[in-house]
Protein backbone atom coordinates (compact mmCIF):
# COMPACT_ATOMS: atom_id res chain seq x y z
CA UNK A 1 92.53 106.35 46.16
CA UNK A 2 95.72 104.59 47.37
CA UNK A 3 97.22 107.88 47.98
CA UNK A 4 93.85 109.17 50.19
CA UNK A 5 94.55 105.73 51.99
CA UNK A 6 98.52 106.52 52.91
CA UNK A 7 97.40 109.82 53.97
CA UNK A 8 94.36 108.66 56.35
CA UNK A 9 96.77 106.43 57.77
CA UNK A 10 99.55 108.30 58.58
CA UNK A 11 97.29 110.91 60.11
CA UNK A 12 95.91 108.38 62.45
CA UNK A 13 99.14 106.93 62.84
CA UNK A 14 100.48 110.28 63.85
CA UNK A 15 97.58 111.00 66.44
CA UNK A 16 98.03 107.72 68.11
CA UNK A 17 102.15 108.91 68.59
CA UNK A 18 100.91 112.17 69.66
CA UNK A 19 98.30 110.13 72.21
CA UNK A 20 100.43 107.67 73.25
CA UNK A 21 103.69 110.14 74.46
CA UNK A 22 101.07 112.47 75.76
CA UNK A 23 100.41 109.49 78.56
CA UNK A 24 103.95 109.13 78.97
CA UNK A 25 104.41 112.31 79.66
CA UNK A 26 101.13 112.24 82.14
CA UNK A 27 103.04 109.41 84.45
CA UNK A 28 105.78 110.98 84.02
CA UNK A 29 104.80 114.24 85.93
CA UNK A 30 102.48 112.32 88.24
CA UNK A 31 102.05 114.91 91.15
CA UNK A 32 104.44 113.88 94.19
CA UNK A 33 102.34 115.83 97.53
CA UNK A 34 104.71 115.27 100.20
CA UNK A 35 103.71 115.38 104.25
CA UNK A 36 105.69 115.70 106.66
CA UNK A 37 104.89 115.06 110.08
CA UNK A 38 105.16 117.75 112.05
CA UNK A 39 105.33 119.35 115.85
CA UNK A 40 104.50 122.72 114.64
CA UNK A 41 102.15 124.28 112.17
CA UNK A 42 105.42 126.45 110.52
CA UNK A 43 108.30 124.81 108.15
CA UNK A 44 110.31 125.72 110.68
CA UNK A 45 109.17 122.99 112.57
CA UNK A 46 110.79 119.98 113.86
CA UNK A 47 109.89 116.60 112.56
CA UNK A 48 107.17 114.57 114.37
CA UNK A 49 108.93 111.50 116.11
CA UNK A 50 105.87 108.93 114.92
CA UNK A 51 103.90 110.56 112.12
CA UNK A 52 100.29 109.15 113.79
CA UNK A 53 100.58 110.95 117.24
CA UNK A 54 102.14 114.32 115.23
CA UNK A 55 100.43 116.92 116.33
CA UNK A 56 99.97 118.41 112.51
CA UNK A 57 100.86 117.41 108.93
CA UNK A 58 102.54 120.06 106.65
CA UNK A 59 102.34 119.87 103.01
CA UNK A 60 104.13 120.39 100.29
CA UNK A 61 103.62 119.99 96.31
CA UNK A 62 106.48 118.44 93.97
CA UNK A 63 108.39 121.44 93.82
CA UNK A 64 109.11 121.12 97.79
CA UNK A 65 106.90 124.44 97.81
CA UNK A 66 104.72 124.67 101.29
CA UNK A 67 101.16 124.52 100.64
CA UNK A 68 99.33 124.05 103.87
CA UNK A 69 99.29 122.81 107.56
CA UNK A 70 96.76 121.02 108.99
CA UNK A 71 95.48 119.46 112.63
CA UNK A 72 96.05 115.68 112.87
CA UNK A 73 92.99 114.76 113.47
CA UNK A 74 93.64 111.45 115.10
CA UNK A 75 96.75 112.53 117.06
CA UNK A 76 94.98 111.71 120.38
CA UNK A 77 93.51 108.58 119.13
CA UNK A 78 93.94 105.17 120.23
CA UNK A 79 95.37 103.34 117.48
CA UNK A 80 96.87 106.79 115.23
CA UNK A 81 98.89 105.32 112.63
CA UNK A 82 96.39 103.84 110.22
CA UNK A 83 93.35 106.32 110.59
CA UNK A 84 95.73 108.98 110.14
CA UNK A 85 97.43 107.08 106.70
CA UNK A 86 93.35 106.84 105.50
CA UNK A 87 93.75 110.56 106.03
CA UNK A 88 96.74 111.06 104.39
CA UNK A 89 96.10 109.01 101.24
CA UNK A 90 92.91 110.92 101.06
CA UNK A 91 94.54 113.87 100.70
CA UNK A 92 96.59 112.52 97.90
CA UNK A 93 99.85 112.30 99.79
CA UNK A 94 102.96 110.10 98.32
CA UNK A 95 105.19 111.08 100.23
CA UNK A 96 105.17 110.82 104.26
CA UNK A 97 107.96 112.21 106.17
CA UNK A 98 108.36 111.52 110.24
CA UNK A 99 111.76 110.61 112.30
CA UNK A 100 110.44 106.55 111.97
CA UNK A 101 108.37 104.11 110.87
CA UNK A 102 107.48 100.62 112.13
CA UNK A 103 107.48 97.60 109.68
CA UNK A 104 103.66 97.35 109.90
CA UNK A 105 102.69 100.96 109.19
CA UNK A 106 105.40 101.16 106.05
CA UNK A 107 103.48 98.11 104.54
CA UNK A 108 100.40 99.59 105.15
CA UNK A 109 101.87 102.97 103.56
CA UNK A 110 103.10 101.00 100.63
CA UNK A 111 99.62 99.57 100.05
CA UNK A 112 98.32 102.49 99.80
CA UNK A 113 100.85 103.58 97.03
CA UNK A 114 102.71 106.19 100.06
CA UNK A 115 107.01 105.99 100.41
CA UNK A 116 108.07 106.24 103.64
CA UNK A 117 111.06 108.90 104.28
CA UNK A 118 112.79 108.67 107.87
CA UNK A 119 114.35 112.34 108.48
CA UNK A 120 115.06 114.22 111.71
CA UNK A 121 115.25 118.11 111.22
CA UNK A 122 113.15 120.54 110.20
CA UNK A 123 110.26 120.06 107.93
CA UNK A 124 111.29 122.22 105.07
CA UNK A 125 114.63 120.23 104.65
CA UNK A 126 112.47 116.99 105.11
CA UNK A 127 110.36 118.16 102.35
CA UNK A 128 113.53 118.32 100.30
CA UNK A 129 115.00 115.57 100.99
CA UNK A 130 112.19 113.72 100.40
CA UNK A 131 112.03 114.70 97.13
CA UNK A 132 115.11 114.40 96.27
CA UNK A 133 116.11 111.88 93.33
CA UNK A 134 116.67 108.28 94.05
């Protein structure tokens, strides 16, 4: 009986390692979707000067690959920044890329669990650099 005990237990004990590492390994990979702010639909294009009143948002996955562009749908609105980081953050964006950022809108971006990257260039380089280690 003792020795059906030991062996219950270490099989449990195992699964709860195998569990446990498995959700390491889950935050570990949590998926970085950068956007970068953008004057041009192409990745080509040059970085938008104030991400809010960019005329699109390009985006890319953790690998810095391109996955789509989009309209900025708030681009002509009257107060752009934090509509378009509702947007953003809906979209499941980390990262956001544009030339600046004011002190309000990067505490409103960390808030919402977004970095900030200030880049001038194009936005395939930003979308590199902005995943680029620490």
């Amino acid at each position: 009986m003792k020795s059906f005990i030991r062996t219950v237990l270490s099989v449990v004990f195992a699964a709860m390692l195998i569990v446990t590492s498995g959700l390491g390994l889950a935050q570990k990979n949590k998926s970085e979707r950068v956007a970068v702010a953008a004057n041009d639909k192409t990745i080509a294009a040059s970085v938008g000067s104030q991400a809010g009143r960019s005329p699109y948002f390009l985006f890319f996955d953790k690998q810095g690959a391109f996955v789509e562009a989009v309209d900025n749908p708030y681009k002509n609105g009257g107060n752009a920044g934090i509509p378009a980081l509702e947007f953003l953050a809906g979209k499941g964006v980390t990262i956001l890329v544009a030339e600046g950022f004011g002190p309000k809108i990067v505490e409103v971006m960390k808030s919402k669990g977004m970095r900030p990257v200030e880049f001038k260039g194009n936005a395939k380089d930003a979308a590199k650099k902005a995943l680029e280690p620490k």
